[in-house]
Structures are given as structure tokens and as C-alpha cells.
N, C-alpha and C. Protein backbone atom coordinates (compact mmCIF):
# COMPACT_ATOMS: atom_id res chain seq x y z
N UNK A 1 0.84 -1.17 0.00
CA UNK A 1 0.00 0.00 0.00
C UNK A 1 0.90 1.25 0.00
N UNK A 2 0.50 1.91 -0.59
CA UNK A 2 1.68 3.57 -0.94
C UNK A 2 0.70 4.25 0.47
N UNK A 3 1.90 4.76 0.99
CA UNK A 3 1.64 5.70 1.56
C UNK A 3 2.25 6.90 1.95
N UNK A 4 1.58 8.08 2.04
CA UNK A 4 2.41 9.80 2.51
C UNK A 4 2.26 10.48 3.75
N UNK A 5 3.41 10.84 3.76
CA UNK A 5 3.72 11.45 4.50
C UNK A 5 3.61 12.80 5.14
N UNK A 6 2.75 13.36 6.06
CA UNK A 6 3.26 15.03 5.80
C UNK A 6 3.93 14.98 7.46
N UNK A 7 4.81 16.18 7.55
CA UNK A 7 5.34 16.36 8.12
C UNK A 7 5.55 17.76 9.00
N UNK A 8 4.81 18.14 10.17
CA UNK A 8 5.07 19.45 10.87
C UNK A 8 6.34 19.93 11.17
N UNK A 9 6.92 21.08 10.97
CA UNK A 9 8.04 21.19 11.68
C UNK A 9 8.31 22.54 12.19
N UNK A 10 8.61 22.12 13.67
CA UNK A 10 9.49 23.52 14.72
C UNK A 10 10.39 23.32 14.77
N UNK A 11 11.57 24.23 15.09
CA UNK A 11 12.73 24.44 15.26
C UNK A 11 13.68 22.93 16.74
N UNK A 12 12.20 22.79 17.37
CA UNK A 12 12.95 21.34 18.56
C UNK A 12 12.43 20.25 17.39
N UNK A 13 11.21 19.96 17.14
CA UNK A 13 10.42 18.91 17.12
C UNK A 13 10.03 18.55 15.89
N UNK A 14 9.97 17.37 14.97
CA UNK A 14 8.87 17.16 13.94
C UNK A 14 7.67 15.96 14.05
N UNK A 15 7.08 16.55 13.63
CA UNK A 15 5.59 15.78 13.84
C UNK A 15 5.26 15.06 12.86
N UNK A 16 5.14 13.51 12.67
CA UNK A 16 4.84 12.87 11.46
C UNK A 16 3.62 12.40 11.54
N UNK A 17 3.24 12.61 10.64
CA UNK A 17 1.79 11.47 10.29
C UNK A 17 1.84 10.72 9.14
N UNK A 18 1.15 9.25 8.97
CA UNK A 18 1.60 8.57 7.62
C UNK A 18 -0.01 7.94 7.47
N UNK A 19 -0.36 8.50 5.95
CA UNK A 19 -1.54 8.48 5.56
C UNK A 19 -1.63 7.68 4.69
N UNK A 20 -2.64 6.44 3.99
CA UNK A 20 -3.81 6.08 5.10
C UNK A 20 -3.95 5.52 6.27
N UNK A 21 -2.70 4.88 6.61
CA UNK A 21 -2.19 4.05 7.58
C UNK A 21 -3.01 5.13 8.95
N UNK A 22 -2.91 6.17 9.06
CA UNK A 22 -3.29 6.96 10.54
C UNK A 22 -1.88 6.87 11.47
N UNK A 23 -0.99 6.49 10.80
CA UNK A 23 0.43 6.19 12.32
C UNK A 23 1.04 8.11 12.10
N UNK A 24 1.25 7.42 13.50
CA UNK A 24 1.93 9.24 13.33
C UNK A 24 2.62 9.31 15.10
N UNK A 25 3.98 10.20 15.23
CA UNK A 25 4.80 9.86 15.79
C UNK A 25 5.53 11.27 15.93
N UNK A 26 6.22 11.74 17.05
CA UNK A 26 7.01 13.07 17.45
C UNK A 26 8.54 12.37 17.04
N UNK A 27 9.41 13.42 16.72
CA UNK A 27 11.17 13.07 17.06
C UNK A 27 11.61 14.62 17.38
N UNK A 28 12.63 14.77 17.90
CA UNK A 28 13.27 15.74 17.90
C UNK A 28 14.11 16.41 16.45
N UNK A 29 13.82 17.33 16.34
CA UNK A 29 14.88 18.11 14.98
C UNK A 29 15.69 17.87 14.57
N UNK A 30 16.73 16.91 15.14
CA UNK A 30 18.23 17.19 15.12
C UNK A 30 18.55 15.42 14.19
N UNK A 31 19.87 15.43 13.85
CA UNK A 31 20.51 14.30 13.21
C UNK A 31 19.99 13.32 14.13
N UNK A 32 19.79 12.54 15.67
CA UNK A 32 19.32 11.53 15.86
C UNK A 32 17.64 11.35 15.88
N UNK A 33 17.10 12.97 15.64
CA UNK A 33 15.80 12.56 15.22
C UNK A 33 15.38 12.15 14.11
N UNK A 34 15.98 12.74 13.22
CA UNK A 34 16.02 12.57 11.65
C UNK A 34 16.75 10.97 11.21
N UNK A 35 17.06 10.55 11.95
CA UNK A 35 17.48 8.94 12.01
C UNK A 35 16.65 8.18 12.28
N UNK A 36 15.69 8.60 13.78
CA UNK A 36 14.21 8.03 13.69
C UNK A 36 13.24 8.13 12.61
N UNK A 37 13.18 9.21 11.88
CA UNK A 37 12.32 9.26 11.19
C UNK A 37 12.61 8.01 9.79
N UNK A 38 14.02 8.61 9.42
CA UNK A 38 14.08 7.35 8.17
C UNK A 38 13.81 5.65 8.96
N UNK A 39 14.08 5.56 10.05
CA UNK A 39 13.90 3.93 10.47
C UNK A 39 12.18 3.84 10.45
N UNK A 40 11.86 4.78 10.66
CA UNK A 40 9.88 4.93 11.07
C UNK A 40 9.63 4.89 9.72
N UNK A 41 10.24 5.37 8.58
CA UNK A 41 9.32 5.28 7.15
C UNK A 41 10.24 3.79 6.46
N UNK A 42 10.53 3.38 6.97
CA UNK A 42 10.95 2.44 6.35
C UNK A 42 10.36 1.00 6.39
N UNK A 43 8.92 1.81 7.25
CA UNK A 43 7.95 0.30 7.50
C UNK A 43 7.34 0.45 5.99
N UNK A 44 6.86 1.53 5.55
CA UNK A 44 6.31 2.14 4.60
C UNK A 44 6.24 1.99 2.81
N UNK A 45 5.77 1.76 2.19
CA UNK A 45 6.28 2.26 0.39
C UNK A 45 5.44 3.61 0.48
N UNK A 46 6.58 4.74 0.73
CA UNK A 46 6.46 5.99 0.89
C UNK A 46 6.44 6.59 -0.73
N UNK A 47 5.06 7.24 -1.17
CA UNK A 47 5.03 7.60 -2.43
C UNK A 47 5.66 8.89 -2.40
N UNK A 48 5.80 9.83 -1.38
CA UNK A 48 5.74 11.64 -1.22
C UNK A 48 5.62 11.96 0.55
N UNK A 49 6.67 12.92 0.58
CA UNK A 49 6.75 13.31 2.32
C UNK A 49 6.26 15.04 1.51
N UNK A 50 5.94 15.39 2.11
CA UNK A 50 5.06 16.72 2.43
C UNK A 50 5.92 17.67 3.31
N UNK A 51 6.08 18.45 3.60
CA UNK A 51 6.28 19.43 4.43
C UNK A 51 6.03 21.22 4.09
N UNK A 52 5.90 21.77 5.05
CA UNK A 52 5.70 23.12 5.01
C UNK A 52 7.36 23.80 5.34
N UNK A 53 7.50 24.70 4.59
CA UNK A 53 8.64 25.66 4.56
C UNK A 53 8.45 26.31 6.09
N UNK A 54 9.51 26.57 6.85
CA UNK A 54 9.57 26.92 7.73
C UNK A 54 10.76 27.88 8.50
N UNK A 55 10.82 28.89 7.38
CA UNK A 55 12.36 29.19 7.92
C UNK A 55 13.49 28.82 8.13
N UNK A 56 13.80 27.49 7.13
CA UNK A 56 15.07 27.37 7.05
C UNK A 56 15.08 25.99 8.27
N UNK A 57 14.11 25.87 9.21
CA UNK A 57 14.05 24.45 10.61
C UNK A 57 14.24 22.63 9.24
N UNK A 58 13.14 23.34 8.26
CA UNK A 58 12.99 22.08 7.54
C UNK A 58 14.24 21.69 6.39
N UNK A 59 15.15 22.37 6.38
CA UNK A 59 16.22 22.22 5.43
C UNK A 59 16.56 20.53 5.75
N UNK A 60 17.76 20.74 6.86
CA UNK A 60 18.37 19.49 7.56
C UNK A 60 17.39 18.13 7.17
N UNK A 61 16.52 17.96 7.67
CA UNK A 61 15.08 17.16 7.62
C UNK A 61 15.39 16.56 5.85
N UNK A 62 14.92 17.62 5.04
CA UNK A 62 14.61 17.35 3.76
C UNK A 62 15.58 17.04 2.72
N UNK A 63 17.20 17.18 3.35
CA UNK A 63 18.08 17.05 2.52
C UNK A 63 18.34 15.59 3.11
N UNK A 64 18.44 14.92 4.59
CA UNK A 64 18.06 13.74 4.60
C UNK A 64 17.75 12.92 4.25
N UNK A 65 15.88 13.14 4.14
CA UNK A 65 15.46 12.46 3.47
C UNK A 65 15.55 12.10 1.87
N UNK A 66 15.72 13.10 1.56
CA UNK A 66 16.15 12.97 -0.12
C UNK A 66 17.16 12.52 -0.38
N UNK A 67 18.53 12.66 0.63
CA UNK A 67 19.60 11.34 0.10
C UNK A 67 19.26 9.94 0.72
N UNK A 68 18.17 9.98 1.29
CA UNK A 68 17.85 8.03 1.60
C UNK A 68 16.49 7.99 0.52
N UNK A 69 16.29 8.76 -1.00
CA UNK A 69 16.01 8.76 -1.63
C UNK A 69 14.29 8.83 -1.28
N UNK A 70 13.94 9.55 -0.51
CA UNK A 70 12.49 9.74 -0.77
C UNK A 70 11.92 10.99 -1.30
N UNK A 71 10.59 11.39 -2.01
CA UNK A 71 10.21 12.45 -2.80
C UNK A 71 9.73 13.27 -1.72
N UNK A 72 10.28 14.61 -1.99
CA UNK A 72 10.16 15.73 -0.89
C UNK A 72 9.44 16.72 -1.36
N UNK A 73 8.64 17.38 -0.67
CA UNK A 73 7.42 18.82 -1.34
C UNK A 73 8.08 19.69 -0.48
N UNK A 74 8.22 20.52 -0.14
CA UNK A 74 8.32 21.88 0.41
C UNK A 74 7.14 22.58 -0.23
N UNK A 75 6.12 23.35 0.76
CA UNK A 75 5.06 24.08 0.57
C UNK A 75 5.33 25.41 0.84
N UNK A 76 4.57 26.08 0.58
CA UNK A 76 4.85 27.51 1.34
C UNK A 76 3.31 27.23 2.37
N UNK A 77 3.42 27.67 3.45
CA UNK A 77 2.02 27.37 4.25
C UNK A 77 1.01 28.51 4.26
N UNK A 78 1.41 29.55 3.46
CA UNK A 78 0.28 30.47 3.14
C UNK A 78 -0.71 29.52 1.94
N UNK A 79 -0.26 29.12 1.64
CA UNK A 79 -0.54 27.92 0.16
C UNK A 79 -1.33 26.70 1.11
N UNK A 80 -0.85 26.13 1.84
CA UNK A 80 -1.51 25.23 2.93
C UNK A 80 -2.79 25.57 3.80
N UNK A 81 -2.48 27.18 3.91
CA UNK A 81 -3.75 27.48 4.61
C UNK A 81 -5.00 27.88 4.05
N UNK A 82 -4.81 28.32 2.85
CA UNK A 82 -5.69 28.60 1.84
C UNK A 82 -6.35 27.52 1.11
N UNK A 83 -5.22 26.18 0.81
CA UNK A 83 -6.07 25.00 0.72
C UNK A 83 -7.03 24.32 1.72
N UNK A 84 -6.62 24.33 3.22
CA UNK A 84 -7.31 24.06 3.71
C UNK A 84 -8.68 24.97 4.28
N UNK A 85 -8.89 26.44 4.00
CA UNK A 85 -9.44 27.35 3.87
C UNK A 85 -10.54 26.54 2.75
N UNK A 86 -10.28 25.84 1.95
CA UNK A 86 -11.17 25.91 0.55
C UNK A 86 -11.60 24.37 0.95
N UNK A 87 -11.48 23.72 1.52
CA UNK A 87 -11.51 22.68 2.21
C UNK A 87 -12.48 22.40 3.10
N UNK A 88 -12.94 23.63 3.87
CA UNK A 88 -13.99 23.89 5.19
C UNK A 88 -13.01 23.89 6.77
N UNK A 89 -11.68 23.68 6.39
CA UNK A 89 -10.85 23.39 7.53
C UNK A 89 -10.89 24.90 7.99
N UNK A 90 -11.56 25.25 9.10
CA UNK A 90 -11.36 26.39 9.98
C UNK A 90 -9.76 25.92 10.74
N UNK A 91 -9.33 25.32 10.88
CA UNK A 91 -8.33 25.31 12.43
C UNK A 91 -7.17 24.13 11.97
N UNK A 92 -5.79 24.28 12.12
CA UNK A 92 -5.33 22.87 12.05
C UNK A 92 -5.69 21.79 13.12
N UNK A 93 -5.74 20.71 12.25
CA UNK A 93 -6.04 19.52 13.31
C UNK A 93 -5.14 18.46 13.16
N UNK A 94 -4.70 17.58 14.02
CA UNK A 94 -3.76 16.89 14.04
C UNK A 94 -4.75 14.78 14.54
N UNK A 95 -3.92 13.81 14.08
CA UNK A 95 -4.80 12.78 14.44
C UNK A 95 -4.24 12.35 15.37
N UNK A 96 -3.44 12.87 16.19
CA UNK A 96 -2.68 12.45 17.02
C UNK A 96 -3.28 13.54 18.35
């Protein structure tokens, strides 16, 4: 089953969720979080990881993942909020 990824990110923390599956999971920012994350998608046939631009927090993260070869989005989240604006999404929500 293909499944995607999107991915929250703050400057400590990233927030995964893996869709349709519903799994979803915290790590810390840094090189041994970003080590969790590739061992956590590797249960996966990951079609696309998602993320929102964030000032430069999501760089590290996305150059990672793209040399353990997975497909990376960078959004702008004015673009995110407006989709979910058109969506009926008043508020972010998380399934976790």
C-alpha cells in the first residue's frame, strides 16, 4: 500500500503522520531525530513526504530524506492554509 507522508516542523520537534495508515509519531529536529524518522518510514512504500517551509528548521530534515532517496514537497504554508481554507478546515487539526 503507498503511503504519505506530511510532516510538521518547529525548530525542537517534527511531527509525522503517515496516511492512510493513521500512524503518526514526534522526534526531535536534530541528526538523531532525523534517524528516527528514516527507520519509522521504512515500515512504509512511501510515495511523497510533504512538508511546510519553515524558515530554514525544515532544510536538515529534507536534505536527509532525499539522500535516503524519498520524494520531498516543500510548501509555502500560506498555500496550505488557503487549501485548507477551501476545504472547510477552519483550524489545524492533528490525528494524534
Amino acid at each position: 500500500m503507498t503511503s504519505w507522508v506530511g510532516v510538521d516542523i518547529s525548530k525542537a520537534t517534527l511531527s509525522i503522520s503517515v496516511r492512510p495508515q493513521g500512524a503518526a509519531f514526534d522526534t526531535s529536529n536534530d541528526a538523531e531525530g532525523h534517524q528516527l524518522l528514516l527507520n519509522y518510514l521504512s515500515a512504509w512504500t512511501v510515495e511523497r513526504v510533504l512538508m511546510e517551509a519553515t524558515g530554514g528548521y525544515e532544510r536538515a530534515v529534507k536534505a536527509r530524506l532525499q539522500r535516503a532517496g524519498y520524494s520531498v514537497v516543500c510548501i509555502n504554508p500560506r498555500r496550505a492554509r488557503a487549501f485548507s481554507n477551501a476545504m472547510g478546515k477552519l483550524a489545524k487539526t492533528r490525528p494524534h
